[in-house]
Protein backbone atom coordinates (compact mmCIF):
# COMPACT_ATOMS: atom_id res chain seq x y z
CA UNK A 1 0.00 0.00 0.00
CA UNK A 2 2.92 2.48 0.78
CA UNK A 3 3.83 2.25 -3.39
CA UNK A 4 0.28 3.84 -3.61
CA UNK A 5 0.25 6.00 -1.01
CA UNK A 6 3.81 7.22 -2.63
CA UNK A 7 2.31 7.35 -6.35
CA UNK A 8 -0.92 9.65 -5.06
CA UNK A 9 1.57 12.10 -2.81
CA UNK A 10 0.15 10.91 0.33
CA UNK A 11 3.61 10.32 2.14
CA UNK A 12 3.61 11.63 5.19
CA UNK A 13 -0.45 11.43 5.98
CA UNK A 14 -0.62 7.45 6.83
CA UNK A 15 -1.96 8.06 10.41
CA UNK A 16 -4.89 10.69 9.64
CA UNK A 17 -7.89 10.13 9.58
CA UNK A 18 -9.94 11.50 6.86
CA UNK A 19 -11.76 14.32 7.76
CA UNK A 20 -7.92 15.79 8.44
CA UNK A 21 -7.37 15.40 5.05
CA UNK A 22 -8.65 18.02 2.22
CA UNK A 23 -10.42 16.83 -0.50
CA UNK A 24 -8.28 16.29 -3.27
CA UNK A 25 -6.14 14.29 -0.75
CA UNK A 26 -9.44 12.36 -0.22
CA UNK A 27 -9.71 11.91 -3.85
CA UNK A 28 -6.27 10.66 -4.04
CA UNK A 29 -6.91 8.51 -1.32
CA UNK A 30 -9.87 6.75 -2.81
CA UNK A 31 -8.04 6.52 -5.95
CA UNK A 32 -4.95 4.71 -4.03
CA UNK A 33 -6.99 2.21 -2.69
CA UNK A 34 -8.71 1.76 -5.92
CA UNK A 35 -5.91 0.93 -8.07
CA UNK A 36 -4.54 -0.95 -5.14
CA UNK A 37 -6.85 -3.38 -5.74
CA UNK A 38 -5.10 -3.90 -9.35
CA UNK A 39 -8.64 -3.96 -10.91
CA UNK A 40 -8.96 -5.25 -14.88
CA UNK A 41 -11.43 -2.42 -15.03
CA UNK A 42 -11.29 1.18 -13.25
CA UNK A 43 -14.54 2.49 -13.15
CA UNK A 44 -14.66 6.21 -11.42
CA UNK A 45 -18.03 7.94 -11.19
CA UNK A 46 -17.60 11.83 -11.18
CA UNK A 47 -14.81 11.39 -8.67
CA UNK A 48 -13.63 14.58 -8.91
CA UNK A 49 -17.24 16.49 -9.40
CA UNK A 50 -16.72 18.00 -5.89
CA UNK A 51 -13.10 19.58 -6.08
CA UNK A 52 -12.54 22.95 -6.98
CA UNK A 53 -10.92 23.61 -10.28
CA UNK A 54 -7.30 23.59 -9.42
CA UNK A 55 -7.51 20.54 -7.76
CA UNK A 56 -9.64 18.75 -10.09
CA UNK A 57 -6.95 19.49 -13.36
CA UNK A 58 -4.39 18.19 -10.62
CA UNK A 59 -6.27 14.96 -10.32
CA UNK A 60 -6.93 14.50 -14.43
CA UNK A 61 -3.32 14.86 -14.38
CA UNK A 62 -2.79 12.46 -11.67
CA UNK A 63 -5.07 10.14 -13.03
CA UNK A 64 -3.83 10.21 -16.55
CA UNK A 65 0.06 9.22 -14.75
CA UNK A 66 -1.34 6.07 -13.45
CA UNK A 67 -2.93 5.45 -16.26
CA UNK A 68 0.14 5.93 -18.47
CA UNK A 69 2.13 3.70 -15.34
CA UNK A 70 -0.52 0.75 -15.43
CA UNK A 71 -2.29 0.96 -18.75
CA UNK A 72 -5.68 -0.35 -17.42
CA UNK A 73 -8.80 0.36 -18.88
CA UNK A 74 -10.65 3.16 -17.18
CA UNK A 75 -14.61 3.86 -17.39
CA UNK A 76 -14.73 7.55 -16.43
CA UNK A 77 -18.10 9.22 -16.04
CA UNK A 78 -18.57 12.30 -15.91
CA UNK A 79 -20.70 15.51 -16.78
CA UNK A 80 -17.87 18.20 -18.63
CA UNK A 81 -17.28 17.80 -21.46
CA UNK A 82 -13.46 19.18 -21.36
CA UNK A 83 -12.83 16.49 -18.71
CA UNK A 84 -13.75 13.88 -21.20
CA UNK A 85 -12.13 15.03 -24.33
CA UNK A 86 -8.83 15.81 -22.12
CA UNK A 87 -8.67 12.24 -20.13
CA UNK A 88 -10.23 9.72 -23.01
CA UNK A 89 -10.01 7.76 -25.81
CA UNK A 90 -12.97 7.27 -26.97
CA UNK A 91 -16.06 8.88 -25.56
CA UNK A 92 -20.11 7.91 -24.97
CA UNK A 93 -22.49 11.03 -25.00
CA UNK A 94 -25.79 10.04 -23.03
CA UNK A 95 -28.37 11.89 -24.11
CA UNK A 96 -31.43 13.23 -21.95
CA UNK A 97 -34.51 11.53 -20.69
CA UNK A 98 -34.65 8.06 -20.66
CA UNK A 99 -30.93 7.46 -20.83
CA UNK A 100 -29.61 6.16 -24.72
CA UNK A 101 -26.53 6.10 -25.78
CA UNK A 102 -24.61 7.35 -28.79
CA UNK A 103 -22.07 5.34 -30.79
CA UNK A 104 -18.99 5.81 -29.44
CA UNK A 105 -16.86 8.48 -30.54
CA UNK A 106 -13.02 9.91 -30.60
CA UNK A 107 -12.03 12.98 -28.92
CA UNK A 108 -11.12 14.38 -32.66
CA UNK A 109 -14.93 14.18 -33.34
CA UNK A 110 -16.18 15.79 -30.28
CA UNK A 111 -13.95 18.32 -30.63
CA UNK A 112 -15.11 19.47 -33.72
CA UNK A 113 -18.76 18.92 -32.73
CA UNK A 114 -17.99 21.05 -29.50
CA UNK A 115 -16.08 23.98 -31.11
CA UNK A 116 -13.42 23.63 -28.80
């Protein structure tokens, strides 16, 4: 656990508990034990929907390290649009009311469609 606890930047916060810790180090916490775990499959709903902004492009950054370390397949959900063309692949808009998918898609594409 202490080669996660390393990788996330945690050294030196072993023995608190987690309401001493802020909330990106809660994030990286709860991502530690997650890829601790050494899953085939990552799956992270909005984990970093509550972090303010500086802290959230921290974590995409962070995430997209272990990712690069690891190579596992991540499902990332999320609601922004920048998040998803800056940490995937390949992307799945849902639209509104009841819940369908589109065909998947590559960043290039909603990129274009986006304007950004």
């Amino acid at each position: 656990m202490a080669r996660f606890i390393a990788r996330t930047g945690l050294a030196g916060f072993e023995e608190h508990w987690p309401k001493q810790l802020s909330g990106g180090m809660q994030q990286r916490c709860a991502l530690a034990l997650a890829v601790a775990n050494d899953p085939e499959i990552l799956l992270l709903d909005e984990p970093f929907g509550p972090l303010d902004h500086q802290t959230r492009e921290l974590m995409q950054e962070l995430l997209l390290q272990i990712w690069q370390a690891d190579r596992k397949t991540v499902l990332f959900v999320t609601h922004d649009i920048d998040e998803a063309i800056f940490l995937a692949s390949r992307v799945l808009v849902m639209s509104a009311r009841p819940g369908a998918s589109s065909p998947w898609c590559s960043c290039r594409c909603l990129i274009r469609a986006n304007g950004r």
